[in-house]
Protein backbone atom coordinates (compact mmCIF):
# COMPACT_ATOMS: atom_id res chain seq x y z
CA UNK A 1 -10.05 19.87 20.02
CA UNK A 2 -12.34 16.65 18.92
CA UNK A 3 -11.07 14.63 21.91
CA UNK A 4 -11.80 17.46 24.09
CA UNK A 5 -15.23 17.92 23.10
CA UNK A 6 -16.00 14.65 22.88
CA UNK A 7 -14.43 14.03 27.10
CA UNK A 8 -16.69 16.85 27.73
CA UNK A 9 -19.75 15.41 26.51
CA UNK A 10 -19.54 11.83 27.52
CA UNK A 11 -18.48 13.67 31.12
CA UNK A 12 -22.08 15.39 30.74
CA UNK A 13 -23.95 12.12 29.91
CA UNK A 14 -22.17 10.05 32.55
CA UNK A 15 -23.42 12.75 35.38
CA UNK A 16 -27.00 13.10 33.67
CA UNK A 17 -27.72 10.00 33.25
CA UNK A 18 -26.04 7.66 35.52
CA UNK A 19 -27.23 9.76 39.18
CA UNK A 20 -30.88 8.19 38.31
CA UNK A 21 -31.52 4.88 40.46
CA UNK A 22 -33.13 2.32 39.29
CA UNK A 23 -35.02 0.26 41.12
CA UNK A 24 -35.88 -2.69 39.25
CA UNK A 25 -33.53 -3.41 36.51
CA UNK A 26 -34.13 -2.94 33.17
CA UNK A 27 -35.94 -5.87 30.96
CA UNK A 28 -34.26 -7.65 28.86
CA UNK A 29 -34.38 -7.09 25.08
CA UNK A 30 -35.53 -9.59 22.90
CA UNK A 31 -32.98 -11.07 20.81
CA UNK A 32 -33.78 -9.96 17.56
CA UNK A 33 -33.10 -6.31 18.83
CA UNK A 34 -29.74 -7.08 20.37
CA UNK A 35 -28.63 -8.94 16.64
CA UNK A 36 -30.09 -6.08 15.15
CA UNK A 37 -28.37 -3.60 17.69
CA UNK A 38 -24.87 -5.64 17.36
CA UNK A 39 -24.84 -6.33 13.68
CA UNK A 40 -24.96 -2.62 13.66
CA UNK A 41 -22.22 -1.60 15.67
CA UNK A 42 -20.06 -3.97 14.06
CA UNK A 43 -21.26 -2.18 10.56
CA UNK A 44 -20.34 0.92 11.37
CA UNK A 45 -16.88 -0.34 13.25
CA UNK A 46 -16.00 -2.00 10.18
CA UNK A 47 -16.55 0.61 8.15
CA UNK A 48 -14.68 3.23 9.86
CA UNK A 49 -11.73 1.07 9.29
CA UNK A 50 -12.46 0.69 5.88
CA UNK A 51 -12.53 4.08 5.39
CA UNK A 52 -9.32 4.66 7.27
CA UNK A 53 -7.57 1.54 5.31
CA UNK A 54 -9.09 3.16 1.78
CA UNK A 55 -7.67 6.38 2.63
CA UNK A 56 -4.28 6.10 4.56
CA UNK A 57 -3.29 2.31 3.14
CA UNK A 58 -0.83 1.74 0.79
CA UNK A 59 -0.17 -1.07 -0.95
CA UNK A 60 3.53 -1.94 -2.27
CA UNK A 61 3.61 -3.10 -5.98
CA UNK A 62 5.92 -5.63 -7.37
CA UNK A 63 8.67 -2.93 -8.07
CA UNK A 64 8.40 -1.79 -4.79
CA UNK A 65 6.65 1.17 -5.25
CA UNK A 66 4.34 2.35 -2.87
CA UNK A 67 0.48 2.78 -4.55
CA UNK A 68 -2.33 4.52 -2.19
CA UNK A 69 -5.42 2.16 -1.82
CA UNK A 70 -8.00 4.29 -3.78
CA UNK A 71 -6.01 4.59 -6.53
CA UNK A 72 -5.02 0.93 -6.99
CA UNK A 73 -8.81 0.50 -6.75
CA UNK A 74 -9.74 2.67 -8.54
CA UNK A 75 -7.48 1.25 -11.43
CA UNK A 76 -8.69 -2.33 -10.62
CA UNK A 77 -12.04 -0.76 -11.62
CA UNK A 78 -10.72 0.62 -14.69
CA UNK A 79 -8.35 -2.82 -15.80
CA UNK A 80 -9.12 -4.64 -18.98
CA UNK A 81 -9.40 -7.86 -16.49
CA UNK A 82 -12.88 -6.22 -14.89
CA UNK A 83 -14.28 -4.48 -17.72
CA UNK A 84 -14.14 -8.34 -18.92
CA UNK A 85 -15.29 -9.55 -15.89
CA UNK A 86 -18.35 -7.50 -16.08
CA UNK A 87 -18.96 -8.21 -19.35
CA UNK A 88 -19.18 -11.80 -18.90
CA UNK A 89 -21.28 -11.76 -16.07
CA UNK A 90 -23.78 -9.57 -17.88
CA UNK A 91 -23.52 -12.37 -20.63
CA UNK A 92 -23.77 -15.01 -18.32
CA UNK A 93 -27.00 -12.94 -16.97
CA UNK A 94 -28.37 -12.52 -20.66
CA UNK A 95 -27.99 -15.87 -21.63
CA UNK A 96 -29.99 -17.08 -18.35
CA UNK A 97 -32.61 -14.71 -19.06
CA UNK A 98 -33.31 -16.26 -22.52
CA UNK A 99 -32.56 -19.95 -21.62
CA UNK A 100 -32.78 -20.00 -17.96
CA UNK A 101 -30.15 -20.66 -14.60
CA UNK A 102 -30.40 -24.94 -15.13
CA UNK A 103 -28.27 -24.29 -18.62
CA UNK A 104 -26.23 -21.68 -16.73
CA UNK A 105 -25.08 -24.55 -14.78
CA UNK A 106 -24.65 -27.41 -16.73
CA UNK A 107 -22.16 -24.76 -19.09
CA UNK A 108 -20.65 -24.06 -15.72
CA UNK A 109 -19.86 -27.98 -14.87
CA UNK A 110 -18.62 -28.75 -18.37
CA UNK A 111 -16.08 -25.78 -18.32
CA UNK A 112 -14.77 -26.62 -14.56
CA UNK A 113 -13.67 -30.19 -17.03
CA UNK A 114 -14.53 -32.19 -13.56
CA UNK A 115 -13.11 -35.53 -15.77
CA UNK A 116 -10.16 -33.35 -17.22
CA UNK A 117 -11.12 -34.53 -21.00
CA UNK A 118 -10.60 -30.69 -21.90
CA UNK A 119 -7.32 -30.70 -20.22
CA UNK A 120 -6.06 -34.63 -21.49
CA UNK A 121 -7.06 -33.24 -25.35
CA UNK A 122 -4.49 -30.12 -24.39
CA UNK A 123 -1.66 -31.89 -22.89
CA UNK A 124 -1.79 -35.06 -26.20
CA UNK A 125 -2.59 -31.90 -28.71
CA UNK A 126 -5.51 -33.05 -29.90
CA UNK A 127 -9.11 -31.24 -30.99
CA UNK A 128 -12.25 -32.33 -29.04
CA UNK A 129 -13.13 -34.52 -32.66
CA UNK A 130 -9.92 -37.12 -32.50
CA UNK A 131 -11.03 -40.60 -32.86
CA UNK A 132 -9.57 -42.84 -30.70
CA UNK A 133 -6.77 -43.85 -33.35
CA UNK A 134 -5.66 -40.26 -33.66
CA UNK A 135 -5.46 -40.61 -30.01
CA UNK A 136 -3.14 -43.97 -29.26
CA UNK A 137 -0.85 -42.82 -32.44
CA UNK A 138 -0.03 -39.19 -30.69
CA UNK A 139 -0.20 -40.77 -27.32
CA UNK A 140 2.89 -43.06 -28.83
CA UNK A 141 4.53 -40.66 -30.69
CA UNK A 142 4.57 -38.30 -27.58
CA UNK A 143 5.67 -41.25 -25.30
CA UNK A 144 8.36 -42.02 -27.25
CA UNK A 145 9.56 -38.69 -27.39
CA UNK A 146 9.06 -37.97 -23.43
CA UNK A 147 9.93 -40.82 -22.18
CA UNK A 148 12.72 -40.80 -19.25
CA UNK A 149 14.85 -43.22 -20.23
CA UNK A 150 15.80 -41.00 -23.41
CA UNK A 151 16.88 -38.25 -21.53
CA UNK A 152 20.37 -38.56 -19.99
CA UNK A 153 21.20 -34.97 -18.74
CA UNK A 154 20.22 -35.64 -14.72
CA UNK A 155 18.48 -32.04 -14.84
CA UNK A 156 15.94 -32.21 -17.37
CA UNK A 157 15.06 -36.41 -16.56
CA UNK A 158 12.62 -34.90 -13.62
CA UNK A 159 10.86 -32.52 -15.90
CA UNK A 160 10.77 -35.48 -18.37
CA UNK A 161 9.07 -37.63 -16.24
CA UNK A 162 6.67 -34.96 -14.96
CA UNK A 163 5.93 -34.56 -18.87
CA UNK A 164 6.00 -38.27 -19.43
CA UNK A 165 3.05 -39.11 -16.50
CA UNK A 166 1.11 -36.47 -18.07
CA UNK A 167 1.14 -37.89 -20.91
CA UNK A 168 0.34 -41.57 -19.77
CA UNK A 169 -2.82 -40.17 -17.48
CA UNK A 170 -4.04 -38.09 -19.93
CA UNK A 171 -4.19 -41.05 -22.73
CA UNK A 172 -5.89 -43.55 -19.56
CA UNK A 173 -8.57 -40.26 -19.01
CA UNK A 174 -9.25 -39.91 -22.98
CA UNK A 175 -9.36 -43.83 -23.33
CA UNK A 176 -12.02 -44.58 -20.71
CA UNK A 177 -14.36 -41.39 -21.64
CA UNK A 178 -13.89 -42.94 -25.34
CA UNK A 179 -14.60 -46.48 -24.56
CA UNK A 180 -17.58 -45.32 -21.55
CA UNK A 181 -19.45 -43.39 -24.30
CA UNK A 182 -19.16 -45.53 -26.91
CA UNK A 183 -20.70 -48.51 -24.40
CA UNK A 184 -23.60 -45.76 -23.92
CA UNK A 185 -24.07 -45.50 -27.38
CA UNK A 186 -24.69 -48.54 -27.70
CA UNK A 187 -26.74 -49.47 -25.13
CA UNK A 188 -28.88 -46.62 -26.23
CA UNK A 189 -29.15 -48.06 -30.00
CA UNK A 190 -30.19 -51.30 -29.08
């Protein structure tokens, strides 16, 4: 019925509109109205699709059940993992309100751990306060423990060198952040 009505009525606008002759041709449209003209087609394209995918999809879960697309949205939306999401991010917004987006990003940097300090302190099992003693005594303990030579069963020597390296970089990380901001220090003293 839809298809027949709508043949019928692009039938009518083809013969209405297409016996006029033109003779000059039409000017061209400036730019900004053919974006504007595009970007709106494609819109509305993409959303019937969406609509179609929301609707009709199905998306197979890990037991191999099959879950329609609104409701595994819909319980995305409902998930402890969002409702945390959201929360942070209206933090996050709160605490830029009262001490403004530059703080916002420094916190940002120093979680991301660009020199891996947070991660070196995890792998050694150490808090952020060890001196550099605490640090070469578990780095020692934990070499001696890991290290690959000790191991003689051929299946766990690879996962004891794996261990082992991450031990040895995260010691050589925690060393030079140690020793670069206690030359800092100093330089700022005298």
């Amino acid at each position: 019925m839809w298809f027949s009505i709508m043949v019928f009525t692009s039938a009518l606008a083809f013969d209405t509109f297409s016996k006029q002759w033109r003779r000059k041709p039409r000017e061209k449209k400036s730019l900004l109205k053919r974006i504007l003209i595009l970007s709106l087609c494609g819109t509305l394209y993409i959303s019937i699709w969406s609509a179609y995918l929301y609707f009709n999809g199905k998306i197979t879960d890990s037991n191999g059940d099959e879950v329609p697309v609104h409701e595994a949205l819909h319980h995305f939306f409902t998930s402890p993992w969002w409702i945390d999401l959201k929360q942070s991010l209206y933090d996050t917004y709160q605490f830029a309100q009262h001490h403004g987006w530059y703080e916002v990003w420094k916190q940002i940097i120093d979680l991301t751990d660009p020199h891996g300090e947070q991660n070196a302190y995890r792998v050694l099992d150490l808090s952020p306060t060890a001196s550099q003693s605490e640090i070469t005594a578990k780095w020692r303990h934990l070499s001696r423990e890991w290290h690959p030579d000790k191991v003689k069963d051929p299946a766990f020597q690879r996962a004891a060198q794996e261990r082992f390296m991450e031990i040895q970089q995260a010691y050589e990380i925690l060393s030079n952040i140690k020793t670069k901001r206690k030359r800092r220090n100093k330089k700022s003293v005298d």
